[in-house]
PDB file of N, CA and C in Angstrom:
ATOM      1  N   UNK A   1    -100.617 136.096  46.059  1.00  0.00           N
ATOM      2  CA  UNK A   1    -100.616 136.790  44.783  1.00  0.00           C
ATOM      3  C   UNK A   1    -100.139 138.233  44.943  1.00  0.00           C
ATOM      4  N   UNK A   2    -100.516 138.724  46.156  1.00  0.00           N
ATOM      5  CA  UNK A   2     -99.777 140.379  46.215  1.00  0.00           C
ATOM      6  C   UNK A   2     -98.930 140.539  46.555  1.00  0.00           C
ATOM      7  N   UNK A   3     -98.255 139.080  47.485  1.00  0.00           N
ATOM      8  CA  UNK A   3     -96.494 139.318  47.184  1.00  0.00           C
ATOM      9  C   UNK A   3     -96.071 139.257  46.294  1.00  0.00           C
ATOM     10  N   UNK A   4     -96.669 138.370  45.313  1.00  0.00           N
ATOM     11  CA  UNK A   4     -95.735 137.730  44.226  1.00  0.00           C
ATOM     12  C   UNK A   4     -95.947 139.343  42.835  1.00  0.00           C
ATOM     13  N   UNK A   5     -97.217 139.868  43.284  1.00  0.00           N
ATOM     14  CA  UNK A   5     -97.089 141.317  42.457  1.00  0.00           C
ATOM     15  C   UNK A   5     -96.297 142.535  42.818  1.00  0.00           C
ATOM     16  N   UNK A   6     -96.130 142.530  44.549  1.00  0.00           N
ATOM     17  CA  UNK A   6     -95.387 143.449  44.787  1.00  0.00           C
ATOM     18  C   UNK A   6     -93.773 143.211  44.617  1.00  0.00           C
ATOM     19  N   UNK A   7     -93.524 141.710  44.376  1.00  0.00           N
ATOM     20  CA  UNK A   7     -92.089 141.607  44.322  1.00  0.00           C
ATOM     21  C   UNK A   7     -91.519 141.857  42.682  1.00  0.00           C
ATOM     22  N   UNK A   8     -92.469 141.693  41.814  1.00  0.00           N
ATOM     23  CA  UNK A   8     -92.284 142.198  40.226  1.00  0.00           C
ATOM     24  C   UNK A   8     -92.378 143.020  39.963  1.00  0.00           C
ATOM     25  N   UNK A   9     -92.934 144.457  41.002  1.00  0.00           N
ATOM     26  CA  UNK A   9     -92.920 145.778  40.680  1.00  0.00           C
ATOM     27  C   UNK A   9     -91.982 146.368  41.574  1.00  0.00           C
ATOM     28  N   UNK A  10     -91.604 145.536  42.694  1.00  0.00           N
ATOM     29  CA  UNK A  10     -89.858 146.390  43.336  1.00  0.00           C
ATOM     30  C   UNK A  10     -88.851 145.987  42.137  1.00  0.00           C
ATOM     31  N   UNK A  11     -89.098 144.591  41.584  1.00  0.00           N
ATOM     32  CA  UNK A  11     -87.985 144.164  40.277  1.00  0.00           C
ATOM     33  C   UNK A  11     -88.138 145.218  39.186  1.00  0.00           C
ATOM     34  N   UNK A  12     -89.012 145.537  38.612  1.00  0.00           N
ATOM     35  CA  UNK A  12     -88.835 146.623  37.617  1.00  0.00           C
ATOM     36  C   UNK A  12     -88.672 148.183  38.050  1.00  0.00           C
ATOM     37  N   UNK A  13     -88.849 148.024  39.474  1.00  0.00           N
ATOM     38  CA  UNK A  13     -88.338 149.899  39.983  1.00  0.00           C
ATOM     39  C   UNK A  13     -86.847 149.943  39.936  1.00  0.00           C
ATOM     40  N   UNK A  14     -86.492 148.817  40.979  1.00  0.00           N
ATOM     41  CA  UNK A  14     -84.953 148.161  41.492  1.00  0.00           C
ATOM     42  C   UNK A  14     -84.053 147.734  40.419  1.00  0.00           C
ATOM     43  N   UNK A  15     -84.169 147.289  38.964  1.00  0.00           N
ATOM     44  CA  UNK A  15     -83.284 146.395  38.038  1.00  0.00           C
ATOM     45  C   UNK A  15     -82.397 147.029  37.406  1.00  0.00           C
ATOM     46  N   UNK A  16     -82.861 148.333  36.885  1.00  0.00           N
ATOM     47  CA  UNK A  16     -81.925 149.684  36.160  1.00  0.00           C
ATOM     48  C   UNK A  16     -81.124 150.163  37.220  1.00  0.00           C
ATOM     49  N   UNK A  17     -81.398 150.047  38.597  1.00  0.00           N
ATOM     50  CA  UNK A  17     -80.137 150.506  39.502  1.00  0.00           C
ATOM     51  C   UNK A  17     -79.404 149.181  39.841  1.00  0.00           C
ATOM     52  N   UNK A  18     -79.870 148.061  39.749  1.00  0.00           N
ATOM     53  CA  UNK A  18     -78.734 147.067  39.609  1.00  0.00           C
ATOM     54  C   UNK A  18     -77.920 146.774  38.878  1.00  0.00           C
ATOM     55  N   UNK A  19     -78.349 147.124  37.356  1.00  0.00           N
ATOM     56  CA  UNK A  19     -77.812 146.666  36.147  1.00  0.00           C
ATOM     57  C   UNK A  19     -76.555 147.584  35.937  1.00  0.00           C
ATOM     58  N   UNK A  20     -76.681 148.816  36.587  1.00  0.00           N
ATOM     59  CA  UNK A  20     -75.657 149.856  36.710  1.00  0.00           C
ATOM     60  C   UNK A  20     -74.682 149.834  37.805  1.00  0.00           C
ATOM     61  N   UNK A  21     -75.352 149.411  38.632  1.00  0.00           N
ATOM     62  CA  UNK A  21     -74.298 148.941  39.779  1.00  0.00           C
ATOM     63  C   UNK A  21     -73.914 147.688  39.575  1.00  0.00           C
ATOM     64  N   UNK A  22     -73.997 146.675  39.078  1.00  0.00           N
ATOM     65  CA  UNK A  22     -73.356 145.629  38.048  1.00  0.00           C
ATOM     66  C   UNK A  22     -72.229 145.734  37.489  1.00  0.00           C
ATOM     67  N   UNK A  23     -72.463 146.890  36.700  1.00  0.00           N
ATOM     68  CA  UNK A  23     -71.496 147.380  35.494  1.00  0.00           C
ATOM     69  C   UNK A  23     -70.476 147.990  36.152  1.00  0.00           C
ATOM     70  N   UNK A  24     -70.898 148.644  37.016  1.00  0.00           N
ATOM     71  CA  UNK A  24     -69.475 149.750  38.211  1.00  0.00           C
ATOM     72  C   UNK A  24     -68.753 148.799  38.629  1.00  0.00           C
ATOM     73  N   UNK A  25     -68.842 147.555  39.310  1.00  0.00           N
ATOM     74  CA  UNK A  25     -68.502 146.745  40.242  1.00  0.00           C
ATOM     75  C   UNK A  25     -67.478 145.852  39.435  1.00  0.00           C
ATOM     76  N   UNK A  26     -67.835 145.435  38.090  1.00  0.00           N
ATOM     77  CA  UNK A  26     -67.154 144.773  37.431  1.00  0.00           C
ATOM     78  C   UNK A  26     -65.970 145.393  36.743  1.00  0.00           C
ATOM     79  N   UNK A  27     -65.825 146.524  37.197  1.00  0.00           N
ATOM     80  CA  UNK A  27     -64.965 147.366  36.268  1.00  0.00           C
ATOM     81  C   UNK A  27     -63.680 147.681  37.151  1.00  0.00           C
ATOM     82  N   UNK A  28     -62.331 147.091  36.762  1.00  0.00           N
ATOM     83  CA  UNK A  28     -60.968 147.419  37.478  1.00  0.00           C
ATOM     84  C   UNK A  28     -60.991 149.098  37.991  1.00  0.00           C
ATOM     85  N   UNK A  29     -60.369 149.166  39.650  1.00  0.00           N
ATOM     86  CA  UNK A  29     -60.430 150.511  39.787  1.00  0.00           C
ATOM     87  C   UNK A  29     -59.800 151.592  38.667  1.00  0.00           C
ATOM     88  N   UNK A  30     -59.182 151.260  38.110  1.00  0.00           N
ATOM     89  CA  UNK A  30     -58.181 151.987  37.348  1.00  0.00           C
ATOM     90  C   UNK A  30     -59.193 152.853  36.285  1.00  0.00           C
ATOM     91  N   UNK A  31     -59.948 151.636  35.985  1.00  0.00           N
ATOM     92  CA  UNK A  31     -61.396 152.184  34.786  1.00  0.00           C
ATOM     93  C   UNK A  31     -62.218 152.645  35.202  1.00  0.00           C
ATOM     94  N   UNK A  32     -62.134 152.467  36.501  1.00  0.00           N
ATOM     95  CA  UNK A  32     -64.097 152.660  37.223  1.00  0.00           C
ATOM     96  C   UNK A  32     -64.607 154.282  36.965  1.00  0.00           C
ATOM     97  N   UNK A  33     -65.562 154.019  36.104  1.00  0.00           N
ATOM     98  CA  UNK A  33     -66.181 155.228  35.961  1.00  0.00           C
ATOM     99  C   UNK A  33     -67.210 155.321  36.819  1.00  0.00           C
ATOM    100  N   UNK A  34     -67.762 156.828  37.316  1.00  0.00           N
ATOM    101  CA  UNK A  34     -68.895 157.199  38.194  1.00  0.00           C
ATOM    102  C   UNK A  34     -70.462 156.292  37.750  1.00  0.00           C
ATOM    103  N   UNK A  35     -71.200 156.262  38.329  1.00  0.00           N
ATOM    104  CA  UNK A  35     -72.271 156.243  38.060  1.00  0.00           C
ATOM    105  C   UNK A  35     -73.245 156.509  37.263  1.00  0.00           C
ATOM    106  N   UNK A  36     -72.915 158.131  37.095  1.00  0.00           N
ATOM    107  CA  UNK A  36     -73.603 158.480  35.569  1.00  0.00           C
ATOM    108  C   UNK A  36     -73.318 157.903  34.220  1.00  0.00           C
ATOM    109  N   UNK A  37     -71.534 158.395  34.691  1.00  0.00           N
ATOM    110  CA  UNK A  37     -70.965 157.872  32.979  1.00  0.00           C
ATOM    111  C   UNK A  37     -71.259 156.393  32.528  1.00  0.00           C
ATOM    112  N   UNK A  38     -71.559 155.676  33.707  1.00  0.00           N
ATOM    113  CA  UNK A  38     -72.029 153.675  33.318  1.00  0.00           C
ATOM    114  C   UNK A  38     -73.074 154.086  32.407  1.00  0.00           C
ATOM    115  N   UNK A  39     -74.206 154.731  33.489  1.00  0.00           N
ATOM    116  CA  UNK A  39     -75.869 155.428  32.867  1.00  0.00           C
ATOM    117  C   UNK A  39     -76.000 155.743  31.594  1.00  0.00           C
ATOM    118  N   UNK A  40     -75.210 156.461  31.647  1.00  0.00           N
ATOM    119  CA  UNK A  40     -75.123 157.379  30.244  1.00  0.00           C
ATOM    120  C   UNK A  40     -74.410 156.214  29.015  1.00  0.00           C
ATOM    121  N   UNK A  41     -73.277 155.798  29.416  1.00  0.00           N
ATOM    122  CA  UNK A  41     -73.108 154.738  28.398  1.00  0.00           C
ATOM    123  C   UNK A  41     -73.943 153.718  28.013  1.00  0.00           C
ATOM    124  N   UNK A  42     -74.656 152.898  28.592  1.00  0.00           N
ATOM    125  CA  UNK A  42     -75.404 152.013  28.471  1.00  0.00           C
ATOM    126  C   UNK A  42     -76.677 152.440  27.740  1.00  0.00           C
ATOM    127  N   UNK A  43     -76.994 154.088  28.150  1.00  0.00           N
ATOM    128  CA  UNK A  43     -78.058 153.951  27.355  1.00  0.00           C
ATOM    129  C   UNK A  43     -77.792 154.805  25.964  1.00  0.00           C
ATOM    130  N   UNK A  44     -76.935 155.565  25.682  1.00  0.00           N
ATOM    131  CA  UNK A  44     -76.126 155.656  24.435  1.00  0.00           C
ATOM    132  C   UNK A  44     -76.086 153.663  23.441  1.00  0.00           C
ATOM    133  N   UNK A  45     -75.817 153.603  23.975  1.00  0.00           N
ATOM    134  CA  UNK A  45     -75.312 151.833  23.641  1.00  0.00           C
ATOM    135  C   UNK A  45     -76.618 151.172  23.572  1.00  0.00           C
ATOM    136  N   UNK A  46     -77.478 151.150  24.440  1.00  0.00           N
ATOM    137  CA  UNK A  46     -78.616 149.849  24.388  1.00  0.00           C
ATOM    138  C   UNK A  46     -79.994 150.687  24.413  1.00  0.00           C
ATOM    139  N   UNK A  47     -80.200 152.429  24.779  1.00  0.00           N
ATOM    140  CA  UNK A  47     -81.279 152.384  24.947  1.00  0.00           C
ATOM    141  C   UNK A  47     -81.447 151.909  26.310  1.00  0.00           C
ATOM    142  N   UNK A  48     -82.887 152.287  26.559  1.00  0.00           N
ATOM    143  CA  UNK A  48     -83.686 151.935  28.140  1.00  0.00           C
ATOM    144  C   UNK A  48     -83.634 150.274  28.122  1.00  0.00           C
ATOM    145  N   UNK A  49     -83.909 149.287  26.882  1.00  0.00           N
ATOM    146  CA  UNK A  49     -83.805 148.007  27.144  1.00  0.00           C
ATOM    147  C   UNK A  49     -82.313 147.419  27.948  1.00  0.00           C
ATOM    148  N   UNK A  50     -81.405 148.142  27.933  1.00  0.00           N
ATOM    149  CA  UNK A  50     -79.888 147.598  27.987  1.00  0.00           C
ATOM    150  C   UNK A  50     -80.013 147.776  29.843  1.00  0.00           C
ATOM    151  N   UNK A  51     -80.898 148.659  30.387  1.00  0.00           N
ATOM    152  CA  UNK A  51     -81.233 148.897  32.065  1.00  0.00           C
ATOM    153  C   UNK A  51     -82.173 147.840  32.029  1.00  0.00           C
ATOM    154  N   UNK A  52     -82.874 147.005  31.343  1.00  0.00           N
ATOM    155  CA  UNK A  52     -83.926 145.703  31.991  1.00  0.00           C
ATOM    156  C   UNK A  52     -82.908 144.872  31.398  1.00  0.00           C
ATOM    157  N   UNK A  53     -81.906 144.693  30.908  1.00  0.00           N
ATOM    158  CA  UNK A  53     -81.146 143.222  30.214  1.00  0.00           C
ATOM    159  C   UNK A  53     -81.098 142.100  31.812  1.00  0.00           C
ATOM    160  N   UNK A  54     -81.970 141.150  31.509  1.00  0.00           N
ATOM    161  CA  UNK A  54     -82.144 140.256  32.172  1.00  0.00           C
ATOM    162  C   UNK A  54     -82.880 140.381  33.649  1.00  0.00           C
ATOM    163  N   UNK A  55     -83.929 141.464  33.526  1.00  0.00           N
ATOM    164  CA  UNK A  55     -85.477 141.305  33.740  1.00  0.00           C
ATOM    165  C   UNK A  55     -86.241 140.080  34.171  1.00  0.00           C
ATOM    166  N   UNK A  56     -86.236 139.267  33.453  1.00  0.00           N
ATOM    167  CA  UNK A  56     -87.269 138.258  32.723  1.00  0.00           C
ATOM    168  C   UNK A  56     -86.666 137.153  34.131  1.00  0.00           C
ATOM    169  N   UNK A  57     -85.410 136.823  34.369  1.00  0.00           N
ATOM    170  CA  UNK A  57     -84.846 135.700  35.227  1.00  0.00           C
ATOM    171  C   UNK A  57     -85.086 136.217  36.309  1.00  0.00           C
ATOM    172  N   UNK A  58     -84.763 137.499  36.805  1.00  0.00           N
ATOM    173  CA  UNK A  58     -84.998 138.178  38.029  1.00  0.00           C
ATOM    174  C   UNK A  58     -86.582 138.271  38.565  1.00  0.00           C
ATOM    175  N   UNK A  59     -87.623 138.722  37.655  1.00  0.00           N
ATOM    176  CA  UNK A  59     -88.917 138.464  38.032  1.00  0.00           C
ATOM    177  C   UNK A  59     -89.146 137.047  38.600  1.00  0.00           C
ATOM    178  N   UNK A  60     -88.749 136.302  37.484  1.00  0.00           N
ATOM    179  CA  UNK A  60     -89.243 134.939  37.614  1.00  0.00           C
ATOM    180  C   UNK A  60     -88.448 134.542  39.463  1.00  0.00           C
ATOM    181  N   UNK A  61     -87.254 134.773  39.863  1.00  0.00           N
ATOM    182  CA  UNK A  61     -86.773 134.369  41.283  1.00  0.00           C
ATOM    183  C   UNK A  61     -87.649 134.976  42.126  1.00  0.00           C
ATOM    184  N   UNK A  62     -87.626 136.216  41.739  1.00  0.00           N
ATOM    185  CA  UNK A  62     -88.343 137.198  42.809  1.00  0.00           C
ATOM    186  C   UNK A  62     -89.578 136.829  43.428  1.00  0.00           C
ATOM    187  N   UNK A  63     -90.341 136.709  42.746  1.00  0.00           N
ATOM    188  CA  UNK A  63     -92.131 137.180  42.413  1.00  0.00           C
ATOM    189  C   UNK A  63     -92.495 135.911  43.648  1.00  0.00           C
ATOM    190  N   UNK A  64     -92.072 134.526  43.734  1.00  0.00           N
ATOM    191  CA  UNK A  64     -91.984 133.457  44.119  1.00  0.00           C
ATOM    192  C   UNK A  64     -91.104 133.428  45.488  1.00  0.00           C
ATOM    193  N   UNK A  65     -90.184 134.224  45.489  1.00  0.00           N
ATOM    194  CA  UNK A  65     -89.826 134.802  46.960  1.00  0.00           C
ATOM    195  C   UNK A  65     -90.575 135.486  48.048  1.00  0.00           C
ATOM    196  N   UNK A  66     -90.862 136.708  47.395  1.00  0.00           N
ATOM    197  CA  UNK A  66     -91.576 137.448  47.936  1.00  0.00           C
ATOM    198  C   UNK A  66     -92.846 137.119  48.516  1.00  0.00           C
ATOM    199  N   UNK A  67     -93.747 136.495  47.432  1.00  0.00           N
ATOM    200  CA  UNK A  67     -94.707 135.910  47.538  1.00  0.00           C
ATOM    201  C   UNK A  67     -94.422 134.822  49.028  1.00  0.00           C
ATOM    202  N   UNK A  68     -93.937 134.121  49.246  1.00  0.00           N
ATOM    203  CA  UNK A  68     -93.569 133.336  50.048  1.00  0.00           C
ATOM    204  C   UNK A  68     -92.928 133.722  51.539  1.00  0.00           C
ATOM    205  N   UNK A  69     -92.441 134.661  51.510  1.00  0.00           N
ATOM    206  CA  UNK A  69     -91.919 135.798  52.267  1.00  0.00           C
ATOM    207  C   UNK A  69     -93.084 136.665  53.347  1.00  0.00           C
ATOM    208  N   UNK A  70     -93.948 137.003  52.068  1.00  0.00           N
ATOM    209  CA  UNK A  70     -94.749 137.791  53.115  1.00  0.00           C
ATOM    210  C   UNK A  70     -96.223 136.941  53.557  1.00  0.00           C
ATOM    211  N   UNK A  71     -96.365 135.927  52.648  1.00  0.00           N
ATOM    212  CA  UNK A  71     -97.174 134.701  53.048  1.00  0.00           C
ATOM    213  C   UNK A  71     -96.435 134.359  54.951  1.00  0.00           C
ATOM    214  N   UNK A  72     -95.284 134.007  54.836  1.00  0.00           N
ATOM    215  CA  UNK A  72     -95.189 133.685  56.204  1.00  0.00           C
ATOM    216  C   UNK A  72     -94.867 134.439  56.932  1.00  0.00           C
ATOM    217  N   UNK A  73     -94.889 136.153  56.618  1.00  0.00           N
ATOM    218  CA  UNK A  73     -94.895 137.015  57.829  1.00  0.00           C
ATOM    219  C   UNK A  73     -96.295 137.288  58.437  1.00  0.00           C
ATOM    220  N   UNK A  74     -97.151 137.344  57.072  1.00  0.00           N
ATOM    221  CA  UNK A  74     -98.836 136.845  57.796  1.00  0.00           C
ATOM    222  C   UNK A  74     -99.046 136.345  58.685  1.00  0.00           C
ATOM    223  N   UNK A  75     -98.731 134.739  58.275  1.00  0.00           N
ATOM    224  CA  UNK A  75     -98.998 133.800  59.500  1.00  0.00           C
ATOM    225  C   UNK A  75     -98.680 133.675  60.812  1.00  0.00           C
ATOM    226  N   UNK A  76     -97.228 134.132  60.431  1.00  0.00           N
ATOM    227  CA  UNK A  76     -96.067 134.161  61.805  1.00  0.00           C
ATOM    228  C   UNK A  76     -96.640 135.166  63.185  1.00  0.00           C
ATOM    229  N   UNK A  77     -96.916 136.259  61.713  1.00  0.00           N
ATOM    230  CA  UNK A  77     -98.111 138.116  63.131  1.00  0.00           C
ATOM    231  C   UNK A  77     -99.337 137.341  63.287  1.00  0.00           C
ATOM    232  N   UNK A  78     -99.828 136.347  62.806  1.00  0.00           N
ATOM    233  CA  UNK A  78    -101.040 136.116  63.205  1.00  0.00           C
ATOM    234  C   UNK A  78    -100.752 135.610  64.496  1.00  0.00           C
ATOM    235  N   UNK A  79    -100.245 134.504  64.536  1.00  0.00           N
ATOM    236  CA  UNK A  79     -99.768 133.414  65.515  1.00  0.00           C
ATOM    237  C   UNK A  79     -99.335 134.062  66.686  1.00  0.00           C
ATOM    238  N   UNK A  80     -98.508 134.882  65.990  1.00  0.00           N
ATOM    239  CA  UNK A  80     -97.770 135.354  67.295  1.00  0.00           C
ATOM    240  C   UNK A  80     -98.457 136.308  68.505  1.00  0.00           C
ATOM    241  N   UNK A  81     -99.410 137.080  67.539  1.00  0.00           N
ATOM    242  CA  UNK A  81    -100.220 137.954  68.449  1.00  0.00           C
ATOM    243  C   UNK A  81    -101.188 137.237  69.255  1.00  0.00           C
ATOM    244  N   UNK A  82    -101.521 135.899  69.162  1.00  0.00           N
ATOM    245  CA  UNK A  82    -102.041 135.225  69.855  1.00  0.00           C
ATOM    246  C   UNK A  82    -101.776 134.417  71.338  1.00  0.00           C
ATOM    247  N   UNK A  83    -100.211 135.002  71.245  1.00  0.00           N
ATOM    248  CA  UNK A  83     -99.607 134.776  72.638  1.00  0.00           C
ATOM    249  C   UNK A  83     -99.760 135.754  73.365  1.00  0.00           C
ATOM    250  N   UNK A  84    -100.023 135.241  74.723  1.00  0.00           N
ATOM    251  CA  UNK A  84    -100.462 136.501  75.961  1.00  0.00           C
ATOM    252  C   UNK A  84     -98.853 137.518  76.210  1.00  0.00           C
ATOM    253  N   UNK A  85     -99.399 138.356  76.373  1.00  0.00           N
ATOM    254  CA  UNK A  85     -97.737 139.387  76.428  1.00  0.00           C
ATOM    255  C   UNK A  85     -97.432 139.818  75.271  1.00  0.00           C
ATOM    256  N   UNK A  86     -98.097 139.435  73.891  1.00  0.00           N
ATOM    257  CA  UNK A  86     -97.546 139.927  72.434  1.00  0.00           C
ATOM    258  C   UNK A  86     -98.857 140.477  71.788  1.00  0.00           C
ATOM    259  N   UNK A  87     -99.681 140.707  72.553  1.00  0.00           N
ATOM    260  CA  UNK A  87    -100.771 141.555  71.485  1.00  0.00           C
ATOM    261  C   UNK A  87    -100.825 143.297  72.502  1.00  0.00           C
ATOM    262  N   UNK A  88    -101.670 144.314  71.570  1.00  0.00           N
ATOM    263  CA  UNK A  88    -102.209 145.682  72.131  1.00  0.00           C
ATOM    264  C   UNK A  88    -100.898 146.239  72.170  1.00  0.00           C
ATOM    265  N   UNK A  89    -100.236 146.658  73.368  1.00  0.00           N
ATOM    266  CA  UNK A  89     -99.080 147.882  73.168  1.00  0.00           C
ATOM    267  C   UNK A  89     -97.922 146.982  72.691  1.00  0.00           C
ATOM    268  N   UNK A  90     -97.833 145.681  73.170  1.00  0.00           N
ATOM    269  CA  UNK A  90     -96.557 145.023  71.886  1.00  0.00           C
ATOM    270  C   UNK A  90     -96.629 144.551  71.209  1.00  0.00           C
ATOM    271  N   UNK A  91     -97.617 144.613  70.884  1.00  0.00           N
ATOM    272  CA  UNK A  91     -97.941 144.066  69.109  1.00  0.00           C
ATOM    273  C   UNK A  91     -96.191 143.797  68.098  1.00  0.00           C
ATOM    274  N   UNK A  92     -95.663 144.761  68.451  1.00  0.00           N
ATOM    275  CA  UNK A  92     -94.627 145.383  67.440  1.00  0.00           C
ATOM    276  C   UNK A  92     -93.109 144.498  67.849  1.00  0.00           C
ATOM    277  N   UNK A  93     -93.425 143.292  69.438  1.00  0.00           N
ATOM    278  CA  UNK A  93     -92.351 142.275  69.533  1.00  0.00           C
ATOM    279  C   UNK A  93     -93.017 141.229  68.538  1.00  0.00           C
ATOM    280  N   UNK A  94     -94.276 141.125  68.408  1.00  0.00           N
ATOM    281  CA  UNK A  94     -95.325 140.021  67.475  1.00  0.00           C
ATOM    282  C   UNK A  94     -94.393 140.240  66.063  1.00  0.00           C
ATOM    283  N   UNK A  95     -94.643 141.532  65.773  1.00  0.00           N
ATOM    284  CA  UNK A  95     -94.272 141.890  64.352  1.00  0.00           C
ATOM    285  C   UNK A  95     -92.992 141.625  64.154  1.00  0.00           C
ATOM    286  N   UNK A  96     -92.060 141.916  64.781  1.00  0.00           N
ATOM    287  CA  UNK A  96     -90.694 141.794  64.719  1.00  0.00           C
ATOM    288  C   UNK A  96     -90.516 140.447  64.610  1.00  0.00           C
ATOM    289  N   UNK A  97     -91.215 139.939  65.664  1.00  0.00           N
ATOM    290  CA  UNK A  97     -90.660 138.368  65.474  1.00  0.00           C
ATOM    291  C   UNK A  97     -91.077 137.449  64.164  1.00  0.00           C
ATOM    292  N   UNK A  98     -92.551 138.379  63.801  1.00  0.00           N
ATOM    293  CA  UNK A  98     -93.177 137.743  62.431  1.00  0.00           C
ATOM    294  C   UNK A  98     -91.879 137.945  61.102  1.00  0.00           C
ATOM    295  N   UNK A  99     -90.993 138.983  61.536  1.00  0.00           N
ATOM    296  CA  UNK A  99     -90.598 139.188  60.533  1.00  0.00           C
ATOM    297  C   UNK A  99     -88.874 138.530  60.330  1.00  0.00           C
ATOM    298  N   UNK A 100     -88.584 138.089  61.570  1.00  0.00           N
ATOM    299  CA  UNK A 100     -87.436 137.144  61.759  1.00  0.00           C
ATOM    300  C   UNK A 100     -87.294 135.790  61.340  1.00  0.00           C
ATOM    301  N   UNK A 101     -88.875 135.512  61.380  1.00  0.00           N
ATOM    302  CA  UNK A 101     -89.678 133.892  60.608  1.00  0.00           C
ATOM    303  C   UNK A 101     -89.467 134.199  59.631  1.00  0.00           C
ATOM    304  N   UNK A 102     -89.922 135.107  59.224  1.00  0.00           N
ATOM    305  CA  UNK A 102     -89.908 135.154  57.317  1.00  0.00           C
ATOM    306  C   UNK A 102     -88.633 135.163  56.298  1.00  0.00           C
ATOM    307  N   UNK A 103     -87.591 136.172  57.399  1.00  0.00           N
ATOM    308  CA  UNK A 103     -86.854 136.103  56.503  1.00  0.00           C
ATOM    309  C   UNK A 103     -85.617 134.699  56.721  1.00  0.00           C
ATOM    310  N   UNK A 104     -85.981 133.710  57.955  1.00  0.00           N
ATOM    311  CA  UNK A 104     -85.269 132.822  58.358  1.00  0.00           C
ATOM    312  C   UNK A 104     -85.602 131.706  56.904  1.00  0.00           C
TER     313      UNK A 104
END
């Protein structure tokens, strides 16, 4: 549950800088305006809702990732520190490796 909360509150920190870097990316060099001017247009145009436009699909992938993600980096540091040579001062090959599981 606290992945699946921490991955819906990186989605609503993270979505207004995607939705803008979206908009840059899609745009022929010839047009490409800076960063601000996307910013500034979009919210001239939509308001703060036009930076969450499509929110709602992104939570829903996320929340269920994450959640799942750090569920098996748990397990993986648990496990792993339980091998001789991977706990006390290397804890942090445990961790690393917990975290190569997770994102495999």
């Amino acid at each position: 549950l606290a992945g699946a909360s921490a991955g819906v509150v990186a989605r609503l920190v993270c979505h207004p800088i995607d939705t803008i870097r979206s908009q840059v990316a899609v745009q022929t060099s010839a047009t490409r305006a800076p960063i601000v001017s996307a910013l500034t247009r979009t919210l001239q145009a939509e308001g703060v809702a036009g930076l969450y436009r499509g929110i709602g699909i992104a939570a829903v992938g996320s929340a269920p990732a994450l959640a799942l993600y750090f569920t098996t980096y748990e397990v993986a540091k648990e496990r792993l520190r339980k091998v001789p040579g991977l706990s006390g001062e290397t804890s942090f090959i445990a961790d690393f490796g917990a975290g190569v599981v997770a994102e495999t």
